[in-house]
Protein backbone atom coordinates (compact mmCIF):
# COMPACT_ATOMS: atom_id res chain seq x y z
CA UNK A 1 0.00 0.00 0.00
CA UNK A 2 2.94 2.33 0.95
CA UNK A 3 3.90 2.66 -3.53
CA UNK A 4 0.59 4.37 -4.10
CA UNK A 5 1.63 6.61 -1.81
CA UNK A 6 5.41 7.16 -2.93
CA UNK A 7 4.72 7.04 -6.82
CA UNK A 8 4.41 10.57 -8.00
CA UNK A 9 5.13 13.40 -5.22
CA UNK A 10 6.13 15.77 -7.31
CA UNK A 11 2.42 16.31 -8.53
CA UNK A 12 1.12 18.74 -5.67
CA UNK A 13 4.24 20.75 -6.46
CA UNK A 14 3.38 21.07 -10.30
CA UNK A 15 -0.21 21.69 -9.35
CA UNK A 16 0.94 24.38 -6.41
CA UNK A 17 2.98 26.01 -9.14
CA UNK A 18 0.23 26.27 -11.46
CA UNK A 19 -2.00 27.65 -8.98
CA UNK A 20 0.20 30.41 -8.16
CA UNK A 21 0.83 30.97 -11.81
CA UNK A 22 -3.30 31.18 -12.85
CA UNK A 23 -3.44 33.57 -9.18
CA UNK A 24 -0.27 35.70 -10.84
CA UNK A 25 -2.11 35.75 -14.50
CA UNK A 26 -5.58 37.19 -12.78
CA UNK A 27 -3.57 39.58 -10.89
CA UNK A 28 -2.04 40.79 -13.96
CA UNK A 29 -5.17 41.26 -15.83
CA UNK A 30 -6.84 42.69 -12.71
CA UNK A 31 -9.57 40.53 -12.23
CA UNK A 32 -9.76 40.93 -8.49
CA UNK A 33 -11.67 44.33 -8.80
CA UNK A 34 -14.25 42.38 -10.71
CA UNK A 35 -14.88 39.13 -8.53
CA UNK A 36 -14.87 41.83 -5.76
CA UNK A 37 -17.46 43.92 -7.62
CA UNK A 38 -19.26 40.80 -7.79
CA UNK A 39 -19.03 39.67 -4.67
CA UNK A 40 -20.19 42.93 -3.33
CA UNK A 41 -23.42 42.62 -5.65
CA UNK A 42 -24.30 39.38 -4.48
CA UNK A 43 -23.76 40.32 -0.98
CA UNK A 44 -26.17 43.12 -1.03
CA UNK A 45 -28.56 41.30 -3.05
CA UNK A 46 -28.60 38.80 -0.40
CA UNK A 47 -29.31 41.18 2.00
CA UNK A 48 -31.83 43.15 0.43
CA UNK A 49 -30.13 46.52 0.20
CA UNK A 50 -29.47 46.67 -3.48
């Protein structure tokens, strides 16, 4: 059972890298000010303000 575990541990490192490259590629193209715009539309939606 113990060479399932041991085959391929390099994988969450490729996939960590990738995740901080797509986080580094939305932060280039700025796309936090519109998840937050979103975010703050659903919120007050939610809430009954907007």
């Amino acid at each position: 059972m113990k060479a399932a575990h041991n085959t391929q541990p390099y994988i969450k490192y490729i996939i960590f890298v990738l995740a901080l490259a797509f986080i580094g590629i939305g932060l280039m193209r700025e796309e936090q000010f519109v998840v937050l715009k979103k975010a703050v539309n659903i919120c007050l939606e939610c809430i009954g303000i907007g």
